[in-house]
PDB file of N, CA and C in Angstrom:
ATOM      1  N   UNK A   1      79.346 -33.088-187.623  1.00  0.00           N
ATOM      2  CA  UNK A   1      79.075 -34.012-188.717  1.00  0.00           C
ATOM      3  C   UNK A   1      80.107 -33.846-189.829  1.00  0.00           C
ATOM      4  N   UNK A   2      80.127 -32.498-189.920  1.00  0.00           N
ATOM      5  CA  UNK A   2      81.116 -32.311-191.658  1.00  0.00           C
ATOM      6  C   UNK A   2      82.646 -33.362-191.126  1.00  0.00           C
ATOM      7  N   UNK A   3      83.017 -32.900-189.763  1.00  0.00           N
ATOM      8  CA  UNK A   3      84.307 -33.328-189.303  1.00  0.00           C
ATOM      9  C   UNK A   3      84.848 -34.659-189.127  1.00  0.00           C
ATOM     10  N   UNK A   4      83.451 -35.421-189.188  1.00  0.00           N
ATOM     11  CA  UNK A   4      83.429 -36.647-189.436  1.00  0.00           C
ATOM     12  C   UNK A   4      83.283 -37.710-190.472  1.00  0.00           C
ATOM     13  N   UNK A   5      82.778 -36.741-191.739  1.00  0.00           N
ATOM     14  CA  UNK A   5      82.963 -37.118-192.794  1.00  0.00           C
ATOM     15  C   UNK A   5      84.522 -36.830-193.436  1.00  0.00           C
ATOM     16  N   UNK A   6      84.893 -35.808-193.169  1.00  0.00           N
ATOM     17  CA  UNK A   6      86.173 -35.723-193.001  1.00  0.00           C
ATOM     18  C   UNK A   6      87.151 -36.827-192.670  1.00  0.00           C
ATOM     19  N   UNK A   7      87.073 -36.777-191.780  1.00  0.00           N
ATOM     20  CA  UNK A   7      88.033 -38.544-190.915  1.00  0.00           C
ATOM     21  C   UNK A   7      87.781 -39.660-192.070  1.00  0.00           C
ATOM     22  N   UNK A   8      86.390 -40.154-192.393  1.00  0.00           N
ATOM     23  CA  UNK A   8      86.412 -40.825-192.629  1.00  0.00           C
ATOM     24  C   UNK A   8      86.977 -41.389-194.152  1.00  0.00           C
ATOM     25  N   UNK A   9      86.815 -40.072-194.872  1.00  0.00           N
ATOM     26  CA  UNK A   9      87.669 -40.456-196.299  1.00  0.00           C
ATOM     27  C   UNK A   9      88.810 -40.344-195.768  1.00  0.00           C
ATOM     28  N   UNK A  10      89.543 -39.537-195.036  1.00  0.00           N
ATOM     29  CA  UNK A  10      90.972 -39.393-194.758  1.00  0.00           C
ATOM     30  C   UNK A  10      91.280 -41.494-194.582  1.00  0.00           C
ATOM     31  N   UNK A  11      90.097 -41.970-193.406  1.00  0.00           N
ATOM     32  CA  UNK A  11      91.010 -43.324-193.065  1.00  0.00           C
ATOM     33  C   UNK A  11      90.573 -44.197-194.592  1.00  0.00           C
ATOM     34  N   UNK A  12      89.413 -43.419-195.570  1.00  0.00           N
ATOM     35  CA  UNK A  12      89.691 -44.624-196.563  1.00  0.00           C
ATOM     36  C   UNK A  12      91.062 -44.378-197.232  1.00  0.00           C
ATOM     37  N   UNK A  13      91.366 -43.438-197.263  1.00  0.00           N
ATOM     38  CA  UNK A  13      93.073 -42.853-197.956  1.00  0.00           C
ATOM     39  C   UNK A  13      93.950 -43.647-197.325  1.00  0.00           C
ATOM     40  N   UNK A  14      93.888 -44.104-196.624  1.00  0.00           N
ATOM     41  CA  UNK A  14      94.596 -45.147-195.427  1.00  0.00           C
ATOM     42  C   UNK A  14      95.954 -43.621-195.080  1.00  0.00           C
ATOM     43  N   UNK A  15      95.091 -42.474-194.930  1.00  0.00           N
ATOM     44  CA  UNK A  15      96.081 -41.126-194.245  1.00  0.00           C
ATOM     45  C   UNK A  15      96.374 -41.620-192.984  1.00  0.00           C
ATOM     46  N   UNK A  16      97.601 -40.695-192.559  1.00  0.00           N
ATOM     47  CA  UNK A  16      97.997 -40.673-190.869  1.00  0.00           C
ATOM     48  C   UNK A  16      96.602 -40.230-190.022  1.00  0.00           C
ATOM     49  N   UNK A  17      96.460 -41.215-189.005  1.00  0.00           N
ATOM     50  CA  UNK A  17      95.562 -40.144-187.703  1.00  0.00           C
ATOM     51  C   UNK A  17      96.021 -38.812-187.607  1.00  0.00           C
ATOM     52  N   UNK A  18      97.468 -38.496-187.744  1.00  0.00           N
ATOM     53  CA  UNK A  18      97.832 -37.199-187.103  1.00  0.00           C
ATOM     54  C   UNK A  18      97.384 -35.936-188.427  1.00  0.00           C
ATOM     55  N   UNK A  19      96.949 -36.338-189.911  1.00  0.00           N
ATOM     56  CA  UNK A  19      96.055 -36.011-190.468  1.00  0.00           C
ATOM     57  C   UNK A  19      94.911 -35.867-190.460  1.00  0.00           C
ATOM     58  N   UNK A  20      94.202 -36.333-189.789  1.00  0.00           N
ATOM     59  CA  UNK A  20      93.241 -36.405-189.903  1.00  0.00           C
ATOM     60  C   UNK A  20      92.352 -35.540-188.738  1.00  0.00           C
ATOM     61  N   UNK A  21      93.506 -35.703-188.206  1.00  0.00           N
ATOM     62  CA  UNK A  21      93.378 -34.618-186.984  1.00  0.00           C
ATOM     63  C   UNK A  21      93.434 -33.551-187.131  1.00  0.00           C
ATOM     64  N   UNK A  22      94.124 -33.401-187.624  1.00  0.00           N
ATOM     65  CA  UNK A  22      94.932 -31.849-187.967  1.00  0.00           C
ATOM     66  C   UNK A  22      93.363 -30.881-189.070  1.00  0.00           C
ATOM     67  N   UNK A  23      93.526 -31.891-189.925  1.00  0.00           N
ATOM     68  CA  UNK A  23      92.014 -31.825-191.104  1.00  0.00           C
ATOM     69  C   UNK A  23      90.956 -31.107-190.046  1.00  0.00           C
ATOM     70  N   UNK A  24      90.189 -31.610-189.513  1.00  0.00           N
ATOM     71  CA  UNK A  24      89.443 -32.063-188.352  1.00  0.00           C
ATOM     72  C   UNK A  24      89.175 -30.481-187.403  1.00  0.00           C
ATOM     73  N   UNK A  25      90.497 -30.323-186.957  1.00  0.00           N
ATOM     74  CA  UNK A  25      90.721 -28.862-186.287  1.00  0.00           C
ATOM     75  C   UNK A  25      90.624 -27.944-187.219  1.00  0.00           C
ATOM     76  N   UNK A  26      90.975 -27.871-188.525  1.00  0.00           N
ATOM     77  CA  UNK A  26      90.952 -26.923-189.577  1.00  0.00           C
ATOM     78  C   UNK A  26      89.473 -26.760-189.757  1.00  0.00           C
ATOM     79  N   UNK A  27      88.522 -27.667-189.715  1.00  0.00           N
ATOM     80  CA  UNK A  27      87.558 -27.526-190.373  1.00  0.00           C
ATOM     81  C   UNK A  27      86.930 -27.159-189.395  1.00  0.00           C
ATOM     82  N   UNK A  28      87.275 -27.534-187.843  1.00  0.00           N
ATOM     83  CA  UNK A  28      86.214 -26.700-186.589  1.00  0.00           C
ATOM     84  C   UNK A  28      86.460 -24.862-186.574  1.00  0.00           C
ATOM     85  N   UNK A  29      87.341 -25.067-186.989  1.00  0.00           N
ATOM     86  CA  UNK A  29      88.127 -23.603-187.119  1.00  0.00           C
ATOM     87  C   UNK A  29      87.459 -22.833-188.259  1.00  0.00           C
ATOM     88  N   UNK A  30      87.220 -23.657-189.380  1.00  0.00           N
ATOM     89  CA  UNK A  30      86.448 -22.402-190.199  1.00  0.00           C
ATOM     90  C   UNK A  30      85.087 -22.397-189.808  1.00  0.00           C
ATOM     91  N   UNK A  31      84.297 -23.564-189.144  1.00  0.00           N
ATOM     92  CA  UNK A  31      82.801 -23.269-188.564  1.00  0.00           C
ATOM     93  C   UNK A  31      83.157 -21.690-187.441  1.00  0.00           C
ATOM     94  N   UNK A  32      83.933 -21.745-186.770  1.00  0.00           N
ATOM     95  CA  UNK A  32      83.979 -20.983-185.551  1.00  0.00           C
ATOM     96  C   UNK A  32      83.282 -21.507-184.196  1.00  0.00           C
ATOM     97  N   UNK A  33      83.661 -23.182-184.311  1.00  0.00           N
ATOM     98  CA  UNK A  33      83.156 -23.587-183.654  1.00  0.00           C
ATOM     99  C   UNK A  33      83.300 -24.559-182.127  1.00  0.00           C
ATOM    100  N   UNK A  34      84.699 -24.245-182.146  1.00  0.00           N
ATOM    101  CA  UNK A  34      85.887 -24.854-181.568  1.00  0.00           C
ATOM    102  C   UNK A  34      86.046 -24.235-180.152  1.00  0.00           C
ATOM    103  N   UNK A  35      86.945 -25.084-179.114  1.00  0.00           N
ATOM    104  CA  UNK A  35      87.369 -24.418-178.177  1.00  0.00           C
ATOM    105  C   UNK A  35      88.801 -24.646-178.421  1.00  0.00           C
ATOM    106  N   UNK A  36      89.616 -24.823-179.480  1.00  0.00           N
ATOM    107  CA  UNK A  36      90.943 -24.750-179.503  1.00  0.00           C
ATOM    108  C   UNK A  36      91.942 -23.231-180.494  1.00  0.00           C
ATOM    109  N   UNK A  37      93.063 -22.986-179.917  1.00  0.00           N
ATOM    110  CA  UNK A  37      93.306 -21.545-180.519  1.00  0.00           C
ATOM    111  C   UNK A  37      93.582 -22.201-181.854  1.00  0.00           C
ATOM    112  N   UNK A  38      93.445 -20.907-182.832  1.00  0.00           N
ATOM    113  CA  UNK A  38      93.548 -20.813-183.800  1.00  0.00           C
ATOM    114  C   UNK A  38      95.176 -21.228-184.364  1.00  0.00           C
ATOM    115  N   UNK A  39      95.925 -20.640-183.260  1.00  0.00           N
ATOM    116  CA  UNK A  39      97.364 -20.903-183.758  1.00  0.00           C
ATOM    117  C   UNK A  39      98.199 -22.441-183.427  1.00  0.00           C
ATOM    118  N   UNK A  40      97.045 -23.181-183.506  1.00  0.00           N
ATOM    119  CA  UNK A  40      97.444 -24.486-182.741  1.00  0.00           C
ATOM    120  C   UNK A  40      97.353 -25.162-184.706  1.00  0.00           C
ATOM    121  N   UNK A  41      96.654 -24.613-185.708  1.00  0.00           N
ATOM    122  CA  UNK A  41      96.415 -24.878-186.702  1.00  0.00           C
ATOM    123  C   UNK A  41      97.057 -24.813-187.757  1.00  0.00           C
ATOM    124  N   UNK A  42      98.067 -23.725-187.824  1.00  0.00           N
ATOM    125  CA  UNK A  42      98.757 -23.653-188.618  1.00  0.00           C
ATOM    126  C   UNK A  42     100.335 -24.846-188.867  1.00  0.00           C
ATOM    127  N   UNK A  43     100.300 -24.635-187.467  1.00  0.00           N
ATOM    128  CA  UNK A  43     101.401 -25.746-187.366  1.00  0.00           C
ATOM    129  C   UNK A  43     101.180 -27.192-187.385  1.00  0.00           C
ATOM    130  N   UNK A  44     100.220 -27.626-187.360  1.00  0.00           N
ATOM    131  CA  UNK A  44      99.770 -29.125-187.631  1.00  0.00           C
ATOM    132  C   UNK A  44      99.734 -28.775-189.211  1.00  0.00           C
ATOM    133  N   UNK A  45      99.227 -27.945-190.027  1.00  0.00           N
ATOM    134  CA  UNK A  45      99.199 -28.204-190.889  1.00  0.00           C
ATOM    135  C   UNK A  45     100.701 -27.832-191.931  1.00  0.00           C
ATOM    136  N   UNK A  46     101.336 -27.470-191.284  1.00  0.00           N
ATOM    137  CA  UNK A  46     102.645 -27.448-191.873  1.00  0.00           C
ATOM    138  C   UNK A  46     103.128 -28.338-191.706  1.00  0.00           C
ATOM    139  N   UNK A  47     103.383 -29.664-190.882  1.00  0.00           N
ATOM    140  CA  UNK A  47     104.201 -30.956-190.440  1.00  0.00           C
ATOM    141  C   UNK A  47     103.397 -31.973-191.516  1.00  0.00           C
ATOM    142  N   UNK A  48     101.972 -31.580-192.371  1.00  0.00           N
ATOM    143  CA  UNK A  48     101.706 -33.073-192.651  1.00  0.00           C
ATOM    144  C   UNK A  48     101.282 -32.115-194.433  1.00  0.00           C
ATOM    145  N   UNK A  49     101.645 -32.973-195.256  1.00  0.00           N
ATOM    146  CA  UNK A  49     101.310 -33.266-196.583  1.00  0.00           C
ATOM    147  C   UNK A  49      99.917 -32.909-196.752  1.00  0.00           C
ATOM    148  N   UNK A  50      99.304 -32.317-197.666  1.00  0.00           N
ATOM    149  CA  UNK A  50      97.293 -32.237-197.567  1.00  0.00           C
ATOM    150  C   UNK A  50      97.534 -32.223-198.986  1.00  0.00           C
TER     151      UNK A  50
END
């Protein structure tokens, strides 16, 4: 749910998808709730503006 409230101000920002994505994984990542590595996170979030 949180991750989707997420997205959705990102698309009222009229942000990139590839933001919003990136957002998205960050925030499954601090639940601990994810099946993606952790180090897949840092680097999306270095390529995009927040």
């Amino acid at each position: 749910m949180e991750a989707i409230e997420v997205r959705t101000v990102f698309s009222n920002h009229e942000q990139s998808p590839i933001q919003a994505i990136g957002f998205r994984i960050a925030v499954f990542n601090l639940d601990g709730d994810n099946e993606l590595p952790a180090g897949n996170v840092p680097d999306l979030l270095k390529s995009e503006q927040f």
